[in-house]
Structure formats: structure tokens, C-alpha cells
C-alpha atoms as a PDB file:
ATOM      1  CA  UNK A   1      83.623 160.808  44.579  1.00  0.00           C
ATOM      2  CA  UNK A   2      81.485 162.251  46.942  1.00  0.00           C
ATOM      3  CA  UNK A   3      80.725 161.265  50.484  1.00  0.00           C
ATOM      4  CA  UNK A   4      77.836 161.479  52.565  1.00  0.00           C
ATOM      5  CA  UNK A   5      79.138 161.586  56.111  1.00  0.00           C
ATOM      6  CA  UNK A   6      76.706 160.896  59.191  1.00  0.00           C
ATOM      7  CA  UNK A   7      76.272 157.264  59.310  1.00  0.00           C
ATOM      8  CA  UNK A   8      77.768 156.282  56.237  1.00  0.00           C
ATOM      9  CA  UNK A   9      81.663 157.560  57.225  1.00  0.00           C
ATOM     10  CA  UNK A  10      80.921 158.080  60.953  1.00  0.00           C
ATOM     11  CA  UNK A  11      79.593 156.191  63.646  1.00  0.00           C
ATOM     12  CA  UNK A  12      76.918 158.911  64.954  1.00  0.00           C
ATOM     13  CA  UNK A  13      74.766 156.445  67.022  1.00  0.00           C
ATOM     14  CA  UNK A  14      77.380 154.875  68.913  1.00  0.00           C
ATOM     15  CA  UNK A  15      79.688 158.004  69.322  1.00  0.00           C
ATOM     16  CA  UNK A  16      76.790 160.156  70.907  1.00  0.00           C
ATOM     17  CA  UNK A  17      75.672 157.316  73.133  1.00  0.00           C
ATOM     18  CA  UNK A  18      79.363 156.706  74.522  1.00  0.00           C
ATOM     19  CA  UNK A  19      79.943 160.463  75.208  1.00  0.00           C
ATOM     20  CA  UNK A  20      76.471 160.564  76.962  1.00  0.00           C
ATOM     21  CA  UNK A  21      76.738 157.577  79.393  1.00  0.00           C
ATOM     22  CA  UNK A  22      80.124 159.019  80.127  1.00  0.00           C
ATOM     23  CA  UNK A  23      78.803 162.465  81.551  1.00  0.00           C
ATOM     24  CA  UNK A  24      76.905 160.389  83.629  1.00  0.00           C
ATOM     25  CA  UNK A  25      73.810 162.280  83.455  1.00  0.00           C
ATOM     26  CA  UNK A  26      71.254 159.815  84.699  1.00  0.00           C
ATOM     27  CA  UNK A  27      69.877 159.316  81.292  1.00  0.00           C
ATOM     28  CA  UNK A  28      70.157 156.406  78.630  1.00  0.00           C
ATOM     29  CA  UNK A  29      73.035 157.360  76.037  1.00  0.00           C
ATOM     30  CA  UNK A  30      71.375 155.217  73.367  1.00  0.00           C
ATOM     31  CA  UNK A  31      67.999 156.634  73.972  1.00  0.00           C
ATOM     32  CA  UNK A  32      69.332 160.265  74.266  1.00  0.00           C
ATOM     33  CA  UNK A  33      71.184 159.579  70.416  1.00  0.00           C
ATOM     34  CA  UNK A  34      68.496 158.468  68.689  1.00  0.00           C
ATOM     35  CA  UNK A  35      65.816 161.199  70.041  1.00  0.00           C
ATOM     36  CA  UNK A  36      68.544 163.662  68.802  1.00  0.00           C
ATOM     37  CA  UNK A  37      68.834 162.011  65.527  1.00  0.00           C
ATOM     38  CA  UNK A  38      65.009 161.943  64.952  1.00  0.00           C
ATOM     39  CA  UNK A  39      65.256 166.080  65.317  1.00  0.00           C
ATOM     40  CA  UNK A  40      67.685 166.351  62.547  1.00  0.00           C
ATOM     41  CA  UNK A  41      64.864 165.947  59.452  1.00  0.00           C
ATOM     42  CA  UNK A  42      62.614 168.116  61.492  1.00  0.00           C
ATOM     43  CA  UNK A  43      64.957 170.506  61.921  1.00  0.00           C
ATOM     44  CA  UNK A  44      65.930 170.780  58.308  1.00  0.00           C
ATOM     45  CA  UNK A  45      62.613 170.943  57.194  1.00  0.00           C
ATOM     46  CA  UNK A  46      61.615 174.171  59.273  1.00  0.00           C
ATOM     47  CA  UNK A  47      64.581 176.031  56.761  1.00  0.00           C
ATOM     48  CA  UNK A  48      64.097 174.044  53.683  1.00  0.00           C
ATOM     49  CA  UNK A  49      60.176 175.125  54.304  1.00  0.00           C
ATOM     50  CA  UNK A  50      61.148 178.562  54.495  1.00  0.00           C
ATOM     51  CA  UNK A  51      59.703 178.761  58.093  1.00  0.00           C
ATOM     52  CA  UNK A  52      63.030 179.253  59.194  1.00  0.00           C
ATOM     53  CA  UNK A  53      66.164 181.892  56.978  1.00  0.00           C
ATOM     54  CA  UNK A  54      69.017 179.887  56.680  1.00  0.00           C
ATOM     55  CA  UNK A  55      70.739 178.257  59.875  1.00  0.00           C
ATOM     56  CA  UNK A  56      73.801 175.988  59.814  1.00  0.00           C
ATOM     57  CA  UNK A  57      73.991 172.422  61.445  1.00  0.00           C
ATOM     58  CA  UNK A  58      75.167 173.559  64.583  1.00  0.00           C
ATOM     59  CA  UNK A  59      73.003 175.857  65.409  1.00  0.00           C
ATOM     60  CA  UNK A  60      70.041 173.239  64.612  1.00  0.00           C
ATOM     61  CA  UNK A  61      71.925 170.478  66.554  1.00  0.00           C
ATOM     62  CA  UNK A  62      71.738 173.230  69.359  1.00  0.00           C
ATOM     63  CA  UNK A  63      68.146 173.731  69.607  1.00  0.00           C
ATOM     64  CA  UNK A  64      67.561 170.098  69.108  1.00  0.00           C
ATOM     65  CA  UNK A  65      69.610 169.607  72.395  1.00  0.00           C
ATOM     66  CA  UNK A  66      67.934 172.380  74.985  1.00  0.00           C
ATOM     67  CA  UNK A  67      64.549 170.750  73.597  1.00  0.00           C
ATOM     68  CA  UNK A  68      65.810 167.357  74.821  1.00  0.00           C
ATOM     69  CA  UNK A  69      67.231 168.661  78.417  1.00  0.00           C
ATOM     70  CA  UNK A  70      64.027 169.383  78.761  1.00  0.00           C
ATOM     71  CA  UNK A  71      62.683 166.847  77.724  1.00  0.00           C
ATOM     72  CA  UNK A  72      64.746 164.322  79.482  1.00  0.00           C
ATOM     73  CA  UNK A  73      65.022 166.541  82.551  1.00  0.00           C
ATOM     74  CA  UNK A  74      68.351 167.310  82.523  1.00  0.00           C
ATOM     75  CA  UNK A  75      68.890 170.706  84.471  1.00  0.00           C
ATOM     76  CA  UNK A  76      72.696 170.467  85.754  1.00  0.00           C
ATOM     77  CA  UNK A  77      74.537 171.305  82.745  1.00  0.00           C
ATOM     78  CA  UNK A  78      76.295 175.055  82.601  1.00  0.00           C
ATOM     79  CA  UNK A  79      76.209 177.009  79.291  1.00  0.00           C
ATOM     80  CA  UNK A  80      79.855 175.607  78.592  1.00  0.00           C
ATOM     81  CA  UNK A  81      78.660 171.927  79.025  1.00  0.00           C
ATOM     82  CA  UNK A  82      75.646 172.656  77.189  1.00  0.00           C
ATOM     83  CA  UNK A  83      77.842 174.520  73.931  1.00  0.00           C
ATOM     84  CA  UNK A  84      80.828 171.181  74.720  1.00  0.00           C
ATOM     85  CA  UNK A  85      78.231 168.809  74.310  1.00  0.00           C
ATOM     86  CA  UNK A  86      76.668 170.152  71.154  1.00  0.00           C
ATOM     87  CA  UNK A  87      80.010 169.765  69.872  1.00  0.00           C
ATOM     88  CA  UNK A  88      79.790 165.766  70.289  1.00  0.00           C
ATOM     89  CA  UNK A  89      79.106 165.771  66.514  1.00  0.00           C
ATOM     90  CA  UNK A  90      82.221 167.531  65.519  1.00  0.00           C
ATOM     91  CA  UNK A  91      84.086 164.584  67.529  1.00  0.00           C
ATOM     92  CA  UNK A  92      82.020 161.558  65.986  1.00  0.00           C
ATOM     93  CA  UNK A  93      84.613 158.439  65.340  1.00  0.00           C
ATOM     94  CA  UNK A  94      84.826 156.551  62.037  1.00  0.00           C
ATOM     95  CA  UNK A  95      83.729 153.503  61.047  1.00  0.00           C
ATOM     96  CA  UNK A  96      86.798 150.876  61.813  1.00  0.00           C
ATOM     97  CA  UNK A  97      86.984 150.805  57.385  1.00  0.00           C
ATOM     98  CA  UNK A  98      86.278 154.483  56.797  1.00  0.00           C
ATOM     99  CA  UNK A  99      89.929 155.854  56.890  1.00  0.00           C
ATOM    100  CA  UNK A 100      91.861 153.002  55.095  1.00  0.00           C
ATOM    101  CA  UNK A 101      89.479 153.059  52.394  1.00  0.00           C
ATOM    102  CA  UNK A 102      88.798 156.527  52.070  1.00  0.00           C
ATOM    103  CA  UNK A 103      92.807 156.396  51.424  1.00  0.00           C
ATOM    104  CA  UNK A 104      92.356 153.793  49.257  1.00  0.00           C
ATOM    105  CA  UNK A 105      89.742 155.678  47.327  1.00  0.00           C
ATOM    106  CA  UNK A 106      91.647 158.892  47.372  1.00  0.00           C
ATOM    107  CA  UNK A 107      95.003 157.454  45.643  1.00  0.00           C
ATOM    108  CA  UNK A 108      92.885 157.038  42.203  1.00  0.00           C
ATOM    109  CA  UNK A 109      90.219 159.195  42.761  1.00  0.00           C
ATOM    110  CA  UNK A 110      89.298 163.238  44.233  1.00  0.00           C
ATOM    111  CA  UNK A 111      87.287 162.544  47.199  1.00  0.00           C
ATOM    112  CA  UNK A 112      84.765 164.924  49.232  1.00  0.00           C
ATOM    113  CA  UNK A 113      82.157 165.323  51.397  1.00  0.00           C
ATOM    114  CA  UNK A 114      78.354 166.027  50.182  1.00  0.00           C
ATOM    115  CA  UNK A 115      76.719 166.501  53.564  1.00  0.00           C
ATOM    116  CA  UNK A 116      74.218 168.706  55.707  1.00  0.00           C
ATOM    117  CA  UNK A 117      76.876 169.162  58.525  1.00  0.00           C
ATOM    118  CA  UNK A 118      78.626 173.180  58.050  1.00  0.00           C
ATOM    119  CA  UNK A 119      82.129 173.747  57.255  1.00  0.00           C
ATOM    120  CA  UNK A 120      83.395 174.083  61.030  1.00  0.00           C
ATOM    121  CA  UNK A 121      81.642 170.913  62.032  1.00  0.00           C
ATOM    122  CA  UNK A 122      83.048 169.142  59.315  1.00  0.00           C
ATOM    123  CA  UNK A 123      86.723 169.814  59.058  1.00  0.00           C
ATOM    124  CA  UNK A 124      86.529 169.210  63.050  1.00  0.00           C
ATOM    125  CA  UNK A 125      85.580 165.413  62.543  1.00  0.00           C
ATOM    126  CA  UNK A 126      87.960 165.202  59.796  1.00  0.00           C
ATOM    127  CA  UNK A 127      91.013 166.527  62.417  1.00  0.00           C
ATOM    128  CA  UNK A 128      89.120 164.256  64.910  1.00  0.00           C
ATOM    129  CA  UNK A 129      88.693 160.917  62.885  1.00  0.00           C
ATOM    130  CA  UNK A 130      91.867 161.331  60.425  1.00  0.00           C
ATOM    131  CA  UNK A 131      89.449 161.529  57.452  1.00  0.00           C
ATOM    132  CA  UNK A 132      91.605 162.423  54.073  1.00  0.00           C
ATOM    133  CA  UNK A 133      89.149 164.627  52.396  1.00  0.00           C
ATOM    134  CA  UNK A 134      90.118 166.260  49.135  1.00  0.00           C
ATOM    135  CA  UNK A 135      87.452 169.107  49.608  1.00  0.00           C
ATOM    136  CA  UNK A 136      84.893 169.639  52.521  1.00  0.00           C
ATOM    137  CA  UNK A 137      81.673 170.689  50.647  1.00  0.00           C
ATOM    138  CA  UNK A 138      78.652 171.020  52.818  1.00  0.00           C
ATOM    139  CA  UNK A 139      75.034 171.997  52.379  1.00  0.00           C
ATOM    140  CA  UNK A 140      76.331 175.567  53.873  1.00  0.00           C
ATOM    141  CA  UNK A 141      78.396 176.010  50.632  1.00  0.00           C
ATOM    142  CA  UNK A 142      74.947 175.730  48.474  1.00  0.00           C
ATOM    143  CA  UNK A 143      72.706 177.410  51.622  1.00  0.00           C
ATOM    144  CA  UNK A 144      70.313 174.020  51.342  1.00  0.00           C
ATOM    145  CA  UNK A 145      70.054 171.160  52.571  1.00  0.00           C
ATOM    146  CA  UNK A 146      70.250 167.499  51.076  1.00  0.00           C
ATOM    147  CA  UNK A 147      68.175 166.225  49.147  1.00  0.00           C
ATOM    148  CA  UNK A 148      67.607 169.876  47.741  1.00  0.00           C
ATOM    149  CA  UNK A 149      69.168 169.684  43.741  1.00  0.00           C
ATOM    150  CA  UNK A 150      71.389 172.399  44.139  1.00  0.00           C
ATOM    151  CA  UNK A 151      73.739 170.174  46.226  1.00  0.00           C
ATOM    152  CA  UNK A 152      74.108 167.557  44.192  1.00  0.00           C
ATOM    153  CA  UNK A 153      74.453 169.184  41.317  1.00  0.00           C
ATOM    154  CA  UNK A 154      76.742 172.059  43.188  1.00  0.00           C
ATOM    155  CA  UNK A 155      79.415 169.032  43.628  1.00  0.00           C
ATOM    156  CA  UNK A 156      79.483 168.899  39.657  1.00  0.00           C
ATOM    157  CA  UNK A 157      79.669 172.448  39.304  1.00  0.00           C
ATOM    158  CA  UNK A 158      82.455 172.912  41.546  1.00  0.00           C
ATOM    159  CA  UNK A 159      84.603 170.545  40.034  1.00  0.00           C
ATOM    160  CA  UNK A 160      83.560 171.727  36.638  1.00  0.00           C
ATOM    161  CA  UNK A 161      82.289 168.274  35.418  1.00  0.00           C
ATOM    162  CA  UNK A 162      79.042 166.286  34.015  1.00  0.00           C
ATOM    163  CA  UNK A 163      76.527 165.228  36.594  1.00  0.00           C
ATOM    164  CA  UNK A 164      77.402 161.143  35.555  1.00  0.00           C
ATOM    165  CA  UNK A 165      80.829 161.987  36.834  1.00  0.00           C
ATOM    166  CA  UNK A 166      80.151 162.409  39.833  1.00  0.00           C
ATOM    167  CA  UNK A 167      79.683 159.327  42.251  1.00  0.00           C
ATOM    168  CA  UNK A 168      77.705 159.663  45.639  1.00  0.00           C
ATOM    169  CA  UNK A 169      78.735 157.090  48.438  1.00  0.00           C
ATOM    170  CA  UNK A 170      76.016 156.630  50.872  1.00  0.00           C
ATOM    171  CA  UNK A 171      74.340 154.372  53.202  1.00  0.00           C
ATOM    172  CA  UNK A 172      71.061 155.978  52.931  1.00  0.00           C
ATOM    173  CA  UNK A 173      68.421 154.879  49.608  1.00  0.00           C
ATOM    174  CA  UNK A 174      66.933 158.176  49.618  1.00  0.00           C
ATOM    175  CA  UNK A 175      69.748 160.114  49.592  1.00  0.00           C
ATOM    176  CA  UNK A 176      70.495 158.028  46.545  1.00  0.00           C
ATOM    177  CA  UNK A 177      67.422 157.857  45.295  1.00  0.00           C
ATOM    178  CA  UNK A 178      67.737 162.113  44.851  1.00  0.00           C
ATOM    179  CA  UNK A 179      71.236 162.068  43.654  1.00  0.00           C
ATOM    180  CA  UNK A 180      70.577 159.540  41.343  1.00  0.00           C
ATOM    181  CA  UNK A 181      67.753 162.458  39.983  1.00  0.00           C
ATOM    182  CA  UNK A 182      70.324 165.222  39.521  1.00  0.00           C
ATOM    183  CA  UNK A 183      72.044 162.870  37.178  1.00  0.00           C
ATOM    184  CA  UNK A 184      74.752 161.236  39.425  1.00  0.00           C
ATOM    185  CA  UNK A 185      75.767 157.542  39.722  1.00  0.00           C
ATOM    186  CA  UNK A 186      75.332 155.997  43.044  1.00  0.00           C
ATOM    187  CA  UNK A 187      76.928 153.695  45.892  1.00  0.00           C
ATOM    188  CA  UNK A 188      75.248 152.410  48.766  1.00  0.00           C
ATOM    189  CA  UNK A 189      77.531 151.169  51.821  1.00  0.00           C
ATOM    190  CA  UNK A 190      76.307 148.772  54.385  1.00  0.00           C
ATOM    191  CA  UNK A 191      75.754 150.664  57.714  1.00  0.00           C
ATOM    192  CA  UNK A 192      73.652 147.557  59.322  1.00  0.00           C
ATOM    193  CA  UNK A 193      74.302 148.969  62.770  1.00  0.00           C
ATOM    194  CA  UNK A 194      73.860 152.965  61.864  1.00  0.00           C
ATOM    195  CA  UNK A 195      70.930 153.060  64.641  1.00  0.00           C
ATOM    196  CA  UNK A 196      72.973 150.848  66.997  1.00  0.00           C
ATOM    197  CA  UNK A 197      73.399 147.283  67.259  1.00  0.00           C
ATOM    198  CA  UNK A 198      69.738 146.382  68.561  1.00  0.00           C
ATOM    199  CA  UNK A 199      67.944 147.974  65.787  1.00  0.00           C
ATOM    200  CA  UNK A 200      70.031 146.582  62.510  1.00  0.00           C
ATOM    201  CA  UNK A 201      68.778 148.162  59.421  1.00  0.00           C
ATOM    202  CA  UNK A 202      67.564 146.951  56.002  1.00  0.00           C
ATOM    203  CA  UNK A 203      70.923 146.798  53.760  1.00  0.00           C
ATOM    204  CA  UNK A 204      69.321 145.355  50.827  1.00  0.00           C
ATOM    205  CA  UNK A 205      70.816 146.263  47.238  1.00  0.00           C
ATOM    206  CA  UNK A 206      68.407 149.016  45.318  1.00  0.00           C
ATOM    207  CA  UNK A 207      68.964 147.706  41.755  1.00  0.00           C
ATOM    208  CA  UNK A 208      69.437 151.243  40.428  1.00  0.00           C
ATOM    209  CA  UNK A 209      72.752 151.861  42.264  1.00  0.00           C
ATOM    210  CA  UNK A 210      75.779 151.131  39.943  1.00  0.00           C
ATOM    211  CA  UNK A 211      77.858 149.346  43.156  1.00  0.00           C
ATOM    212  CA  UNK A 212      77.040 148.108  46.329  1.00  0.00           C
ATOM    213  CA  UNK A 213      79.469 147.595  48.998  1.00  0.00           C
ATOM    214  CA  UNK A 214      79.749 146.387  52.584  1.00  0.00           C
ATOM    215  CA  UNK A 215      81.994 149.371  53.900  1.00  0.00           C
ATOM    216  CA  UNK A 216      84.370 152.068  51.847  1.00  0.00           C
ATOM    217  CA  UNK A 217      86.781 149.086  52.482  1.00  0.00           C
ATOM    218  CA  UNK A 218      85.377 146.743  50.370  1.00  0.00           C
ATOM    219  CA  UNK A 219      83.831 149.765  47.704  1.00  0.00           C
ATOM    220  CA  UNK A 220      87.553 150.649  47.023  1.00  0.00           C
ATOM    221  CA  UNK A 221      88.476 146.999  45.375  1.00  0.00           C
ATOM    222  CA  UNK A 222      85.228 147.453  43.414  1.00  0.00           C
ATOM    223  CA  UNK A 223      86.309 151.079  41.780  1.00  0.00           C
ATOM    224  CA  UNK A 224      89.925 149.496  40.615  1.00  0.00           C
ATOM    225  CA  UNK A 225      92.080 150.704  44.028  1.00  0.00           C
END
């Protein structure tokens, strides 16, 4: 089983916006999130495009951030606020059902990440949040990024198995939608409040995912555990 990780196992949104309100700088910690957020396809783009040589998560989530100082006119932050801030994603908190039924999940089945964030990043929310990954794989393994084939299909390969035996867990359709194209079967969990609690997203079932579930909590019943 293979996990997507911002938004479906973490709480990005409401992380970012709590550790922004809390430095106090004069700006609107849910408005600050979500313009960061809506950098992160963007971002990906300019390497997937070729327009940028590879560049890890970080160091996107880095240039994402001096754009929005400037943007929101934030000028008091030092170079080691700037570089502890980046780091907000490395310390993004779990979903209240993510940890009891990723250890649910993990009792029956191997369970790992499939996401865009790098290695570092990664295993520093894990530490942070208690998540019990098997394996950390991350779009820096395959150099590209979701929903690029190779990562997909790179979780099969590195566990030496058939596409179809591979399930993704997500709470995003078109992250599905592409796995479901490299041959793997599919999970959507309910994230109704990914973008915060004012803005509630669509979480209806897309008939070509084999389960849907309202958190990992209540996917782990429907997989036998």
C-alpha cells in the first residue's frame, strides 16, 4: 500500500496556518497556506517542463516562500527564520486517524509513501507525526514528480511486484485518476477539510476506485485489519 502524504496523511492547511499566526507576522495564516499551496503545481511544472534540471521539494517550497514575503510584505525575517520556516512542512501534524490506522494497515500489509515531498522532508514528518512507514519513497527516488508514470510504476518495481498489486491511498481524484493508468488499484480518503474548514471540498466517490473511505481509520476495516 502506498500513501500519498500532503493532505491525505497530513493536515498541511491547518498546520501551516497555526505555525504562521503564531510568528505573529501581521499576516493571515490561512491566507498565507493556501497562496503557498497554489505554488506547489506551478512549481513542479517548471521541472517536469524541463524549464527547470531537477530540484527537490524543499528547495521549491523555498522559492515559493521568498516570492510570498514579497508578496505579502514581510521583510523582518533573518535567513535562519526564513530556512526554519521553510521547514514548516517537515513538521506538518497528522490527521487525528492517520497514525492508528496507518498501524492498523501496516500489521497486514507493507505500507509506504508515494509522494512529491524528498527523502529529508519526509522521514522528518514521519519522526514529527509518529507515522509507521515501511519505506519512504518519494518522487526524488524516481527524479519526477507525481503524476509522471515512472512513480507509480517505480513503487511496483521496487517491491518487485505487478502494477494491480499495488494500492494507492489518496484523497486527491487525479492523483488516482493517473495511478489508476499505470495499472494500480485505487483508494480515495475523505479529506473534506484539506483546504481548511471554510472551503470543504467535493468528497464524492469516483466509481472507478476499488474502496472509498472516510479516513485511513475507517479504510483499514475495509482491507480485512
Amino acid at each position: 500500500m502506498a500513501f500519498d502524504v500532503f493532505g491525505t496523511v497530513v493536515d498541511w492547511h491547518g498546520s501551516i496556518t497555526r505555525e504562521v499566526d503564531a510568528m505573529k507576522l501581521g499576516v493571515d495564516g490561512d491566507e498565507f497556506a493556501l497562496a503557498w499551496r497554489a505554488g506547489y503545481r506551478p512549481a513542479m511544472q517548471r521541472v517536469m517542463s524541463g524549464e527547470l534540471g531537477w530540484t527537490v521539494l524543499d528547495d521549491l517550497h523555498r522559492t515559493m516562500l521568498d516570492e510570498l514575503l514579497e508578496r505579502f510584505r514581510i521583510a523582518t525575517l533573518s535567513e535562519a527564520q526564513k530556512r526554519h520556516l521553510n521547514k514548516v512542512w517537515h513538521r506538518l501534524d497528522a490527521w487525528p486517524d492517520a497514525v492508528a490506522g496507518l498501524g492498523r494497515l501496516k500489521a497486514r500489509y507493507t505500507i509506504c509513501t508515494m509522494s512529491n515531498g524528498n527523502i529529508g522532508l519526509l522521514a522528518d514528518m514521519a519522526k514529527h507525526a509518529g507515522l509507521p512507514w515501511d519505506c519512504i519513497l518519494s518522487a526524488e527516488v524516481f527524479r519526477k514528480y507525481k503524476p509522471d508514470p515512472d512513480t507509480y510504476l517505480g513503487v511496483a518495481r521496487t517491491f518487485d511486484v505487478e502494477p494491480r498489486e499495488v494500492m494507492l491511498a489518496a484523497a486527491h481524484h487525479d492523483d488516482l485518476e493517473a495511478a489508476r493508468g499505470c495499472g494500480l488499484v485505487t483508494a480515495y480518503i475523505e479529506r473534506a477539510d484539506e483546504f481548511g474548514a471554510r472551503r470543504p471540498k467535493d468528497v464524492s466517490p469516483h466509481p472507478d476506485n476499488a474502496l472509498h473511505a472516510q479516513s485511513i481509520a475507517d479504510l483499514a476495516p475495509l482491507l480485512g485489519c
